[in-house]
N, C-alpha and C. Protein backbone atom coordinates (compact mmCIF):
# COMPACT_ATOMS: atom_id res chain seq x y z
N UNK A 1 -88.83 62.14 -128.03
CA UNK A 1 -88.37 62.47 -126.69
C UNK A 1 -87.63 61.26 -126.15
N UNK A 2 -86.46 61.68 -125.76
CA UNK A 2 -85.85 60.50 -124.79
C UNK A 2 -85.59 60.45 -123.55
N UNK A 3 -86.64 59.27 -123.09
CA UNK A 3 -86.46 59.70 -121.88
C UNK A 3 -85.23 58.59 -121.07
N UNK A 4 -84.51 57.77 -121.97
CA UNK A 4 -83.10 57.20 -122.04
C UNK A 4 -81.98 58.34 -121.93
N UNK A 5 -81.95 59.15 -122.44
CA UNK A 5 -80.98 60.51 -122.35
C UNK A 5 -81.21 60.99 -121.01
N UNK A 6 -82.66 60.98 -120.82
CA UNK A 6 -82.69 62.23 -119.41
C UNK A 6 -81.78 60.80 -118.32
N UNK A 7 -82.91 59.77 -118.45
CA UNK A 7 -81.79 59.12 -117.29
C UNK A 7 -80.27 58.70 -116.78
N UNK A 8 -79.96 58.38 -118.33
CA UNK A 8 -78.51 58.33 -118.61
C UNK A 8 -78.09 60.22 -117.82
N UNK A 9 -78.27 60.83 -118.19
CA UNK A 9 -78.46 62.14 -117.06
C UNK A 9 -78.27 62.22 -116.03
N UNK A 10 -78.99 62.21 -115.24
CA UNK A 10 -78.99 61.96 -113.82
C UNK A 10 -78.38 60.94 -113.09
N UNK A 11 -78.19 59.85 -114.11
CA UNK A 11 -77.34 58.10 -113.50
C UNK A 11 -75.65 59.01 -113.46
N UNK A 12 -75.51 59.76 -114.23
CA UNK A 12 -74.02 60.29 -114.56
C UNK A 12 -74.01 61.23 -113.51
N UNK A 13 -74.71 62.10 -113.22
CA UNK A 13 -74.77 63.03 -111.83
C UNK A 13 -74.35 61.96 -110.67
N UNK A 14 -75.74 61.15 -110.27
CA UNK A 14 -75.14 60.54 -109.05
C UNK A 14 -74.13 59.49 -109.12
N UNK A 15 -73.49 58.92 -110.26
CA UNK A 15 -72.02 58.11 -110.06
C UNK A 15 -71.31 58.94 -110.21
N UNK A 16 -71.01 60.51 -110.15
CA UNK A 16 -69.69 61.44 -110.60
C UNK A 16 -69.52 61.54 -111.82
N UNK A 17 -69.83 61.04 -112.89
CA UNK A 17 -69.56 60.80 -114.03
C UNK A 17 -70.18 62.37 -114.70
N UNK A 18 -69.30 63.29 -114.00
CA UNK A 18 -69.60 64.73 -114.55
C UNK A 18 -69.26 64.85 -115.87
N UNK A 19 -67.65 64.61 -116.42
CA UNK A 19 -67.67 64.76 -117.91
C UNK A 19 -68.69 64.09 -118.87
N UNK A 20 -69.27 63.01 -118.66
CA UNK A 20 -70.06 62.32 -119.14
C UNK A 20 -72.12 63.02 -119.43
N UNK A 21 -71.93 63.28 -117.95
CA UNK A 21 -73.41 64.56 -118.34
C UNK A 21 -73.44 65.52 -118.78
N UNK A 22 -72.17 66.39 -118.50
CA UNK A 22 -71.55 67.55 -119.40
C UNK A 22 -71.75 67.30 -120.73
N UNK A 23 -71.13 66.11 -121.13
CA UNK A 23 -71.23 65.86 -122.90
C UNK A 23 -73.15 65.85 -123.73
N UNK A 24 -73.69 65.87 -122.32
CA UNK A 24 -75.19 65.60 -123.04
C UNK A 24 -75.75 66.80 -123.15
N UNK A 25 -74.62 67.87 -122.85
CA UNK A 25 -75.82 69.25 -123.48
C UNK A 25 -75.10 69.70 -124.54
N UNK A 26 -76.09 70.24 -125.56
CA UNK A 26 -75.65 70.72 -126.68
C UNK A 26 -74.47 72.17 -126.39
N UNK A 27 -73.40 72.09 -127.18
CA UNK A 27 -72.81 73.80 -127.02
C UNK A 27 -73.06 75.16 -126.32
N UNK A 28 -74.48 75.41 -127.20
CA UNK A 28 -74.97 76.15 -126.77
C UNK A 28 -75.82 76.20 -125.61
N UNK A 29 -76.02 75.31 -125.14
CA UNK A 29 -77.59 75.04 -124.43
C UNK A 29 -77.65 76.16 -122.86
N UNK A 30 -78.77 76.70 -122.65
CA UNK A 30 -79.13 77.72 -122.09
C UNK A 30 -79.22 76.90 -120.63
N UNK A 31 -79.10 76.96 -119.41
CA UNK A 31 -78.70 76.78 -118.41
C UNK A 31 -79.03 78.06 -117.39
N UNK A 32 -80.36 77.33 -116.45
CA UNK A 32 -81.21 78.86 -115.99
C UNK A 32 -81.39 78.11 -114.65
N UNK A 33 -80.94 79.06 -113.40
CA UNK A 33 -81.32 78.29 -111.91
C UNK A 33 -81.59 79.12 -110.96
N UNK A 34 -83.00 79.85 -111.09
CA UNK A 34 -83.30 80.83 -110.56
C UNK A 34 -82.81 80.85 -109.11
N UNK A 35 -82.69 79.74 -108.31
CA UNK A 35 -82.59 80.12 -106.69
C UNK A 35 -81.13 80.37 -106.25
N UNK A 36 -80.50 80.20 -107.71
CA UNK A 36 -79.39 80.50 -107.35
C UNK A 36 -78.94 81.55 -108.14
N UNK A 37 -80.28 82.84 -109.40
CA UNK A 37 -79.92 84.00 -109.90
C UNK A 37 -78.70 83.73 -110.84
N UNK A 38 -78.54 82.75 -111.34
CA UNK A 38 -77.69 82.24 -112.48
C UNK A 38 -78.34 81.99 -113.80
N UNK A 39 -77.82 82.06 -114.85
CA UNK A 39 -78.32 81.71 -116.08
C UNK A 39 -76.86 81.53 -117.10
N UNK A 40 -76.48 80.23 -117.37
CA UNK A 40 -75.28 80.49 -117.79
C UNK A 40 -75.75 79.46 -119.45
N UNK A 41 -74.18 79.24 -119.78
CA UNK A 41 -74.11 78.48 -121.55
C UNK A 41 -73.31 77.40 -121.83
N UNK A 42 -73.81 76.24 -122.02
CA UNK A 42 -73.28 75.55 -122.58
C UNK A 42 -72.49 74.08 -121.21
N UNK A 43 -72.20 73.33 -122.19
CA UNK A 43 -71.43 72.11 -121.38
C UNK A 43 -70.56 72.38 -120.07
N UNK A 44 -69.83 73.65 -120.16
CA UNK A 44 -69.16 73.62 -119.07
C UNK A 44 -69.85 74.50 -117.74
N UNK A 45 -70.65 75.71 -118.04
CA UNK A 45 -71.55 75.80 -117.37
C UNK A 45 -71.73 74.60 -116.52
N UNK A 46 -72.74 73.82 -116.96
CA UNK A 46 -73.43 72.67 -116.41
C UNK A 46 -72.50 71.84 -115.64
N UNK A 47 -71.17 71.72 -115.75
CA UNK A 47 -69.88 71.34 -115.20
C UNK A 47 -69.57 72.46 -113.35
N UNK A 48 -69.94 73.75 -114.08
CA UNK A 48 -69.02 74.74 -112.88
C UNK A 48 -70.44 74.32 -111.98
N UNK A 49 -71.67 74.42 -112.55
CA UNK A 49 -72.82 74.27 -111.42
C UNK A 49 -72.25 73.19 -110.57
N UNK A 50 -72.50 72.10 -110.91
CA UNK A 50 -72.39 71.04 -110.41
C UNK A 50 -71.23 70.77 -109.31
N UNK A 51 -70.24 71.45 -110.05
CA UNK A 51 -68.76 71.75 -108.70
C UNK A 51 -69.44 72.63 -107.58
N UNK A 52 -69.97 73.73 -108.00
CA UNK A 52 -70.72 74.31 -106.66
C UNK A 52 -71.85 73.88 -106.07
N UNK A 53 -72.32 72.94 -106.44
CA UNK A 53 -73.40 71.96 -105.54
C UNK A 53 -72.77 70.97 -104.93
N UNK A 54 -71.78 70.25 -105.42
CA UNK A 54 -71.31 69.43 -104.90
C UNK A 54 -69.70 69.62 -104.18
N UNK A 55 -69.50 70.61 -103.73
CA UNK A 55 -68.23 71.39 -102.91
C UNK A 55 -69.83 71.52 -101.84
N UNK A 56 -71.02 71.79 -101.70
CA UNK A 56 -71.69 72.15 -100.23
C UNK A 56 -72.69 71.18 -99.90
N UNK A 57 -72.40 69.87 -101.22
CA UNK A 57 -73.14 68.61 -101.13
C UNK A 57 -72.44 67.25 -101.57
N UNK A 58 -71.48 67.19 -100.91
CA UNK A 58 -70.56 66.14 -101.62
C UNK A 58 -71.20 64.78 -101.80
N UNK A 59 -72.20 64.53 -101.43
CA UNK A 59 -72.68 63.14 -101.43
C UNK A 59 -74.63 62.93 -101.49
N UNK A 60 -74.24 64.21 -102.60
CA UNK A 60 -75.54 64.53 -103.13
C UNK A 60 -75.98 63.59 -104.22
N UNK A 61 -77.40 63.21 -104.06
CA UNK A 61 -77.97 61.92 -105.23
C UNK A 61 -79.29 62.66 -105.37
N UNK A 62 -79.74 63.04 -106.95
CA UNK A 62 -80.91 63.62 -107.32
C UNK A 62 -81.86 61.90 -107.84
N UNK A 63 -82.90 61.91 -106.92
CA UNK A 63 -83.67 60.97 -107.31
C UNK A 63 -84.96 60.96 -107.81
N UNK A 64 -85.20 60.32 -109.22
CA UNK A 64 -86.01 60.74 -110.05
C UNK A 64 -87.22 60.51 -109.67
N UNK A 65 -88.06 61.41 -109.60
CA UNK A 65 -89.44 60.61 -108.79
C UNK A 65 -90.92 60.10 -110.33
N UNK A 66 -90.54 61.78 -110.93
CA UNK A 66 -91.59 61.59 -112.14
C UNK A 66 -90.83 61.80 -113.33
N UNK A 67 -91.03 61.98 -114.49
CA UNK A 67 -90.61 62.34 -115.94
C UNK A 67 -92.14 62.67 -116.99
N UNK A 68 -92.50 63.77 -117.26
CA UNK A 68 -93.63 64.39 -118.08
C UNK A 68 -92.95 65.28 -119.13
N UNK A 69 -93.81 64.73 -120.39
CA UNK A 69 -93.31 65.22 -121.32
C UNK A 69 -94.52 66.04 -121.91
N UNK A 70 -94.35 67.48 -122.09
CA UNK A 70 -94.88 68.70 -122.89
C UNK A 70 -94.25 68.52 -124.54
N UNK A 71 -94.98 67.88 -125.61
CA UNK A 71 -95.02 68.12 -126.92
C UNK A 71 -93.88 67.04 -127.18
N UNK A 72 -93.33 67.41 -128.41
CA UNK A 72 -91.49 66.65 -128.63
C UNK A 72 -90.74 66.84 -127.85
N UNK A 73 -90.30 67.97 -127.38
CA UNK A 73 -89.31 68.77 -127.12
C UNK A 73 -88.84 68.70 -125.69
N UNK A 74 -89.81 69.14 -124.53
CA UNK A 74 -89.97 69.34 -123.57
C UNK A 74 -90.19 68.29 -122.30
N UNK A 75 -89.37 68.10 -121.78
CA UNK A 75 -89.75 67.36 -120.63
C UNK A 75 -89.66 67.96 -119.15
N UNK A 76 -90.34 67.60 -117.91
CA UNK A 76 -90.57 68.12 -116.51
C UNK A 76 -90.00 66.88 -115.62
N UNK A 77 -89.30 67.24 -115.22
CA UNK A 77 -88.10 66.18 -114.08
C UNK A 77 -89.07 66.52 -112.62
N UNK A 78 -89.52 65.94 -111.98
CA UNK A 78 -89.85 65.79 -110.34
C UNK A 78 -88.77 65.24 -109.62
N UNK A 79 -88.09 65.63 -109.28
CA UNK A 79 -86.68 65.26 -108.32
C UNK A 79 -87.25 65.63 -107.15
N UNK A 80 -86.08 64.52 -106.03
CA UNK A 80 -86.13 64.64 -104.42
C UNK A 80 -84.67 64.77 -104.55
N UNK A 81 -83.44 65.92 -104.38
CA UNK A 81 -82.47 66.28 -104.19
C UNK A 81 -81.79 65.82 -102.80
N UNK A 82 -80.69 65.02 -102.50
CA UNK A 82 -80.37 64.54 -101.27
C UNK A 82 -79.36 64.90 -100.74
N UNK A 83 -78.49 65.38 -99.81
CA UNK A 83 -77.59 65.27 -99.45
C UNK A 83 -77.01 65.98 -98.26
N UNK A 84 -76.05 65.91 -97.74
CA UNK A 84 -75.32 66.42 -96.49
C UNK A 84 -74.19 67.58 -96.46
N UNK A 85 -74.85 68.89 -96.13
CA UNK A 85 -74.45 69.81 -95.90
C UNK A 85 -72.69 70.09 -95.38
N UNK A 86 -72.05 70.16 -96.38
CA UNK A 86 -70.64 69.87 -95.80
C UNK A 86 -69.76 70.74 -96.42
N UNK A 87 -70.07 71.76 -97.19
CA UNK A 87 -69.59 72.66 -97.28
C UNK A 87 -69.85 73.92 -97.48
N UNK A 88 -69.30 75.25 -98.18
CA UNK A 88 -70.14 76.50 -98.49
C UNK A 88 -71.17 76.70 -99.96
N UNK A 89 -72.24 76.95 -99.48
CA UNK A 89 -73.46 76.97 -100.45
C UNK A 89 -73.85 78.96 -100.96
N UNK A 90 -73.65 78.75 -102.39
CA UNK A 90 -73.99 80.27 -102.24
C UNK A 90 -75.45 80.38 -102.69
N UNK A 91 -76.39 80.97 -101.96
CA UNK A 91 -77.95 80.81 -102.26
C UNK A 91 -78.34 82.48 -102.73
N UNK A 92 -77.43 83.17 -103.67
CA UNK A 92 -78.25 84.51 -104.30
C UNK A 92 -78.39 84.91 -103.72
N UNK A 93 -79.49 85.81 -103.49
CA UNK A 93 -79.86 87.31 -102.30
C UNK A 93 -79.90 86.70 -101.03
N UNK A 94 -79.85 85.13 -100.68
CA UNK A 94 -80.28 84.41 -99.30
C UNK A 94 -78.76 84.63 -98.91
N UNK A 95 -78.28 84.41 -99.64
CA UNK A 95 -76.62 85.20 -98.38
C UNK A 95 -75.45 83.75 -98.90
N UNK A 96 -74.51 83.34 -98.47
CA UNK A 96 -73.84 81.90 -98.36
C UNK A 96 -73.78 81.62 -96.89
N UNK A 97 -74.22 80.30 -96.92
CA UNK A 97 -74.30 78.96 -96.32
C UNK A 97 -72.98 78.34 -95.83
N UNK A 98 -72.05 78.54 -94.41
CA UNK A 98 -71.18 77.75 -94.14
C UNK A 98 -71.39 76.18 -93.77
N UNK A 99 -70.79 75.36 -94.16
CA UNK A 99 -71.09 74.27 -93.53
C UNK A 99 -72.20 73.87 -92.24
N UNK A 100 -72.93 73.57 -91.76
CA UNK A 100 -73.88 73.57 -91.33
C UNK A 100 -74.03 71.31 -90.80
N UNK A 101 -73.60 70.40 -91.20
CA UNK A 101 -73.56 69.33 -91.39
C UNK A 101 -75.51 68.69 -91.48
N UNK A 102 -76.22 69.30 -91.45
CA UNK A 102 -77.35 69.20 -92.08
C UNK A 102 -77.92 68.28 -93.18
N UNK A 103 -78.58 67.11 -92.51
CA UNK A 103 -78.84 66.27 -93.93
C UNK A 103 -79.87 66.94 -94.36
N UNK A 104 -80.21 67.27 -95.90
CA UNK A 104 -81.13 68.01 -96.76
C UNK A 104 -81.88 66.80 -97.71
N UNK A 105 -83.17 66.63 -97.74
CA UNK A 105 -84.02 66.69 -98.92
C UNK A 105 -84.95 67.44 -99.18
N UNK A 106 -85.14 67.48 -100.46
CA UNK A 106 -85.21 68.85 -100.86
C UNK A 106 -85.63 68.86 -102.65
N UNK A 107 -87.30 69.02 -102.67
CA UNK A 107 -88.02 68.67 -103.97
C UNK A 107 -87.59 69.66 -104.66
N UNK A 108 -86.86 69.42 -106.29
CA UNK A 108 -86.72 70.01 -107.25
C UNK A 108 -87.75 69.35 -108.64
N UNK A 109 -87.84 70.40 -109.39
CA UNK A 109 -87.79 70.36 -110.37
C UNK A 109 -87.20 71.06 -111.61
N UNK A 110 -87.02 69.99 -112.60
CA UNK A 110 -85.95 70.69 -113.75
C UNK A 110 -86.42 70.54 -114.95
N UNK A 111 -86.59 71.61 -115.31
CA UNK A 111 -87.46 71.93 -117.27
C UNK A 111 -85.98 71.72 -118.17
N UNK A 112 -85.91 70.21 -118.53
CA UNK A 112 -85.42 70.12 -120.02
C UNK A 112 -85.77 70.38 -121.31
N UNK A 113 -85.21 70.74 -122.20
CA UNK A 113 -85.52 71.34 -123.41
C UNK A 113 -84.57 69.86 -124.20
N UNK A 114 -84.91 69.23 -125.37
CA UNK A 114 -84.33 67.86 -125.61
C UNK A 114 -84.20 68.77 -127.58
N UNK A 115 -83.34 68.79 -128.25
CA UNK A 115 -82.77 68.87 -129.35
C UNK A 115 -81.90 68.56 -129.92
N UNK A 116 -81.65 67.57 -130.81
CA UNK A 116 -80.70 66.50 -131.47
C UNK A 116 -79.98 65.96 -130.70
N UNK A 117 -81.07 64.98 -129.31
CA UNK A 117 -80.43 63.88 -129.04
C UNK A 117 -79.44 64.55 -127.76
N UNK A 118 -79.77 65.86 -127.36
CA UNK A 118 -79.13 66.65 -126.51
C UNK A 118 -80.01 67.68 -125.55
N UNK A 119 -79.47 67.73 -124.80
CA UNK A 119 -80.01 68.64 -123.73
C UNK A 119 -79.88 70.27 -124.28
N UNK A 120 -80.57 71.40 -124.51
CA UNK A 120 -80.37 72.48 -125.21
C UNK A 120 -81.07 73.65 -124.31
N UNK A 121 -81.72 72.86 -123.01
CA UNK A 121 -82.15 73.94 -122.13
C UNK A 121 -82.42 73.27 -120.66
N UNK A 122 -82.07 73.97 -119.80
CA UNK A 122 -82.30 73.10 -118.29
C UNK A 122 -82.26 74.17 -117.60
N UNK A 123 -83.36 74.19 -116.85
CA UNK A 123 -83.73 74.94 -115.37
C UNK A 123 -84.25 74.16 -114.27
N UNK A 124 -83.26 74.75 -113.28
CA UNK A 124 -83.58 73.91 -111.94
C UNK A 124 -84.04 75.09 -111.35
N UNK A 125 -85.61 74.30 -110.46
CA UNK A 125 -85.95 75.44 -109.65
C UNK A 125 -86.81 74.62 -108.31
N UNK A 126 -86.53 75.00 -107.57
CA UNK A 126 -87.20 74.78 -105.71
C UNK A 126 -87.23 75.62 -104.47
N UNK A 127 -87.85 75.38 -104.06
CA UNK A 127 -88.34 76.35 -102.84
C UNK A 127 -87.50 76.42 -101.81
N UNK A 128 -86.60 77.94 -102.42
CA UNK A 128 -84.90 78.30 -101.70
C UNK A 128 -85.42 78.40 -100.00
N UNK A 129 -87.05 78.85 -99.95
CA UNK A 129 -87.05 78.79 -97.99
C UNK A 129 -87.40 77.55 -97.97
N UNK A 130 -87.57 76.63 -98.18
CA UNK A 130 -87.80 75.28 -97.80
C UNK A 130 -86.20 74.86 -97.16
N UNK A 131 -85.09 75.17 -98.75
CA UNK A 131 -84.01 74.53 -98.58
C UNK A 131 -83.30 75.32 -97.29
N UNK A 132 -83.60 76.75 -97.16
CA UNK A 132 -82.77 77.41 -95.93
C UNK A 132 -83.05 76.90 -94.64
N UNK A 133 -84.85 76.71 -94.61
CA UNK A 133 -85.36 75.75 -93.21
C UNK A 133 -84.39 75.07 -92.59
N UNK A 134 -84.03 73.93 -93.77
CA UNK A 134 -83.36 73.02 -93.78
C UNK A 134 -81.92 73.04 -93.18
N UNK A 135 -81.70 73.68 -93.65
CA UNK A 135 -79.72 74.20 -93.32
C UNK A 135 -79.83 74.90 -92.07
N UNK A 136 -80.76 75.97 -91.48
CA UNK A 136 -80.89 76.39 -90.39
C UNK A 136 -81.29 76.44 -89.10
N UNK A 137 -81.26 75.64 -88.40
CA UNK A 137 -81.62 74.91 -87.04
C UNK A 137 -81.98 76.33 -86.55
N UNK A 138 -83.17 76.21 -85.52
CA UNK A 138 -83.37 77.24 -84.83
C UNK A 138 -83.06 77.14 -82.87
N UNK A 139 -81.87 77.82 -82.14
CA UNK A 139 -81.81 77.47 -81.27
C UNK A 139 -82.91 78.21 -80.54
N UNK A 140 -83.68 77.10 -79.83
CA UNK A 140 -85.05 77.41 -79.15
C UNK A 140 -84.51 77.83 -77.65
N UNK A 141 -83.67 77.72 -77.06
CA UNK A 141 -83.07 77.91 -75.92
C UNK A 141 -82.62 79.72 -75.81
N UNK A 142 -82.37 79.88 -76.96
CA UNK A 142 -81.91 81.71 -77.42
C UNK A 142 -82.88 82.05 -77.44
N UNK A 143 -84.12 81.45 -78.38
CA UNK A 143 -85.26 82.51 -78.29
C UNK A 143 -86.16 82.74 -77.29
N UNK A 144 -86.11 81.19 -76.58
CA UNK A 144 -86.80 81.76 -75.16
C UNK A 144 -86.56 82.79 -74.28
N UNK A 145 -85.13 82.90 -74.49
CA UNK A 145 -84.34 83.63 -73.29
C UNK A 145 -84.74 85.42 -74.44
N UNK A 146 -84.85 85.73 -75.53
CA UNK A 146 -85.63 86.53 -76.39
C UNK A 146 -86.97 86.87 -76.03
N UNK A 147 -87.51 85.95 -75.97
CA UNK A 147 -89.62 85.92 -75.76
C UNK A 147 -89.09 86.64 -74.23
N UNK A 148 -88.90 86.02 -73.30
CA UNK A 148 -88.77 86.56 -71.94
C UNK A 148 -88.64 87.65 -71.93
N UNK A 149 -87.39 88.45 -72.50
CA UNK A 149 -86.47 89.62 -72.24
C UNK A 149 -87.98 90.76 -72.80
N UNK A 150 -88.70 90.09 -74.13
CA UNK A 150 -89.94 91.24 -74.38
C UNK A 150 -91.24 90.80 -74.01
N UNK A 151 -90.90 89.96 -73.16
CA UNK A 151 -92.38 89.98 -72.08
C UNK A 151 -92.33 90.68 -71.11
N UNK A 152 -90.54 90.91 -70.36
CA UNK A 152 -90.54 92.05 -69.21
C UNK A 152 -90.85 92.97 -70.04
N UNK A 153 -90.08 93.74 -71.24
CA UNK A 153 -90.29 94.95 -71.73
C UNK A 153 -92.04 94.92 -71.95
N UNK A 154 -92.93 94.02 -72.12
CA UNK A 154 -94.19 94.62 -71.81
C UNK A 154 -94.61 94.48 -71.02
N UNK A 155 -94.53 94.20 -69.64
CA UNK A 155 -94.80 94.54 -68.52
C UNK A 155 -94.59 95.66 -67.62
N UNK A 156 -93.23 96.28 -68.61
CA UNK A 156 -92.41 97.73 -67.91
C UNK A 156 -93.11 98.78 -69.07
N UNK A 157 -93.60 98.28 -70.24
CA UNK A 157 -93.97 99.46 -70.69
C UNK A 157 -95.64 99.54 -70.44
N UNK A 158 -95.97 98.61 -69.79
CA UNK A 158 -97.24 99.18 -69.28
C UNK A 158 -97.63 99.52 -67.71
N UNK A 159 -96.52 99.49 -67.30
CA UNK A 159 -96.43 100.05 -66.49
C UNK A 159 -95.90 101.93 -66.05
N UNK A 160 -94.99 101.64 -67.45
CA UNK A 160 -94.80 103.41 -67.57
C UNK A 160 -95.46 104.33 -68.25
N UNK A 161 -95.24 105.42 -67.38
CA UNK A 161 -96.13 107.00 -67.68
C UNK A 161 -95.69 107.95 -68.71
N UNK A 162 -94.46 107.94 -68.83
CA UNK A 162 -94.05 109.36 -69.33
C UNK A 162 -94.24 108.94 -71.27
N UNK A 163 -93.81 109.39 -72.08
CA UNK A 163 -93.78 109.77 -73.00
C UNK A 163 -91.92 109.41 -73.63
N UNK A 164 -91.57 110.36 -73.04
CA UNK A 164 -90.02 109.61 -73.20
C UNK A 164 -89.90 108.41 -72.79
N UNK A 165 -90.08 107.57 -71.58
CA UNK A 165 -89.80 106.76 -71.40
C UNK A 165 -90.33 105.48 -71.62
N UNK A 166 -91.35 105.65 -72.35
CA UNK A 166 -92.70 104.90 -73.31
C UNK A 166 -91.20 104.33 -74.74
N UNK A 167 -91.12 105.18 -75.12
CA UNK A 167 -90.51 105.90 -76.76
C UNK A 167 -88.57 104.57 -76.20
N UNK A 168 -88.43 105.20 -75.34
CA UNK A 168 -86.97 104.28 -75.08
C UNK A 168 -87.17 102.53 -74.59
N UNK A 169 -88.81 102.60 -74.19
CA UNK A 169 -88.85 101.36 -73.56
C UNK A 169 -89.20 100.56 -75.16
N UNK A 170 -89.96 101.15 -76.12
CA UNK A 170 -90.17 100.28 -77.54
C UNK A 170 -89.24 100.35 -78.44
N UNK A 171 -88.01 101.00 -78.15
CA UNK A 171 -86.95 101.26 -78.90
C UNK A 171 -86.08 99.46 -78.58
N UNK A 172 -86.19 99.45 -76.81
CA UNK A 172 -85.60 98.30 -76.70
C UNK A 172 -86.11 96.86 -77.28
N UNK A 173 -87.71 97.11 -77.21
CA UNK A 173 -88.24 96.61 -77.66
C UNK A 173 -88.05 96.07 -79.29
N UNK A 174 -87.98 97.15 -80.24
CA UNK A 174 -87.22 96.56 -80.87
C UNK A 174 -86.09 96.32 -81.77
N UNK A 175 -85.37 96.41 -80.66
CA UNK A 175 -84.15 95.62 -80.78
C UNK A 175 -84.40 94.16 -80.25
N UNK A 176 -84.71 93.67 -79.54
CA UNK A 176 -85.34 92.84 -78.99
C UNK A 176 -86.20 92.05 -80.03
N UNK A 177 -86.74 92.56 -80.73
CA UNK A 177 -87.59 91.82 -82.04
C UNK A 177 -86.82 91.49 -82.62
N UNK A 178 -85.43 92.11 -83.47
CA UNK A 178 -84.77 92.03 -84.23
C UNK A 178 -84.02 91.04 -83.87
N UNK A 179 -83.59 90.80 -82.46
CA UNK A 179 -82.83 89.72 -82.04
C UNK A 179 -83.16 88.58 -82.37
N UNK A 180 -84.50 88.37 -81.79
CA UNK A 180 -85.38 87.19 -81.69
C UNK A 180 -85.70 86.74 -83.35
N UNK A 181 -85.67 87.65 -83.89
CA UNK A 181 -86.06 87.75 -85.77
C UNK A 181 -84.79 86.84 -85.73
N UNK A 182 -83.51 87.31 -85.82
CA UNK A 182 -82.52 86.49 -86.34
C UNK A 182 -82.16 85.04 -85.64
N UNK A 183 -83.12 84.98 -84.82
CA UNK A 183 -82.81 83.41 -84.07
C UNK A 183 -83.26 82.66 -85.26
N UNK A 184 -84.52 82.79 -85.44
CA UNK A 184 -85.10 82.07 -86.58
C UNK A 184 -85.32 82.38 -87.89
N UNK A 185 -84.43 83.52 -87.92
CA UNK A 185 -84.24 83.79 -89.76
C UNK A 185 -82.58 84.45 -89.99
N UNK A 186 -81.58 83.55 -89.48
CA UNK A 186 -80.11 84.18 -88.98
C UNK A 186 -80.28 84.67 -90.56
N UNK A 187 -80.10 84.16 -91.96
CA UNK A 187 -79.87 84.41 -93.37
C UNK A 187 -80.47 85.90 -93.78
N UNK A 188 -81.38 86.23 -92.66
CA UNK A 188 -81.45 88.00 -93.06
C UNK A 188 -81.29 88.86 -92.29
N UNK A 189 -79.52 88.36 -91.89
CA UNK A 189 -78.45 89.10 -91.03
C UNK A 189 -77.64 89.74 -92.10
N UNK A 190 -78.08 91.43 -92.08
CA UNK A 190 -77.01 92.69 -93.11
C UNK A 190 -76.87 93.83 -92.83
């Protein structure tokens, strides 16, 4: 196991030296990043990722925290992922991410697979609601003015009698939820 390769790795990520980490995966090598519903092949793969992390993280630095090795083969990366939100991020079923200027850290980890002196398998994976937290400020000033609007609606619906007008007062109601839902979860706006 080398754990000279993995760093030479990551030293080439954060100086730019993309062609250079590119060259450390084998041809074939399998390339899997669940939070982003990708699974692609080979050197240039690992090239296009990296353009789309770093087009919505230009001044992104993955810093190595641990390195564990499972058998020959296998090693477990503990990364703290860094950087400043500055452009469009596409996050899979979570929707894309406009610029946001948001500084992010943000714990990854990445399962290398190590075969002749080459990288032959890599999955990055972290906790995509951690990273959305992150990117999404919640304006507390909207949702108050939200909480309010369905504290009258329960004060008016307990105050009303009828049946119809029960039925139209929880209708507003929620809409009113739904509002207040997207203050603090805008990404499951569809």
């Amino acid at each position: 196991m080398s754990e000279s390769l993995i760093q030479r790795y990551y030293a080439a990520f954060n100086a730019r030296r993309i062609p250079e980490a590119s060259s450390l995966f084998n041809a074939d090598a399998v390339l899997a990043h669940a939070s982003f519903e990708q699974r692609f092949r080979g050197p240039d793969a690992y090239a296009q990722f990296v353009a789309s992390w770093l087009q919505a993280f230009p001044d992104a630095q993955l810093n190595v925290e641990r390195v564990g090795f499972k058998g020959d083969t296998i090693a477990e990366v503990d990364l703290i992922a860094e950087g400043t939100h500055c452009g469009q991020l596409q996050l899979g079923s979570y929707g894309s991410f406009e610029r946001t200027g948001q500084r992010v850290a943000l714990r990854v980890r990445e399962l290398l697979e190590l075969r002749g002196g080459k990288i032959s398998y890599a999955a990055w994976s972290f906790d995509t609601h951690a990273l959305v937290r992150q990117l999404v400020p919640i304006d507390y000033a909207e949702l108050t003015i939200h909480l309010d609007r369905l504290d009258g609606l329960r004060q008016t619906l307990g105050r009303t009698v009828g049946a119809d007008c029960r039925r139209t007062i929880a209708e507003e109601i929620g809409r009113e939820l739904d509002a207040a839902r997207l203050v603090v979860r805008p990404w499951f706006r569809r």
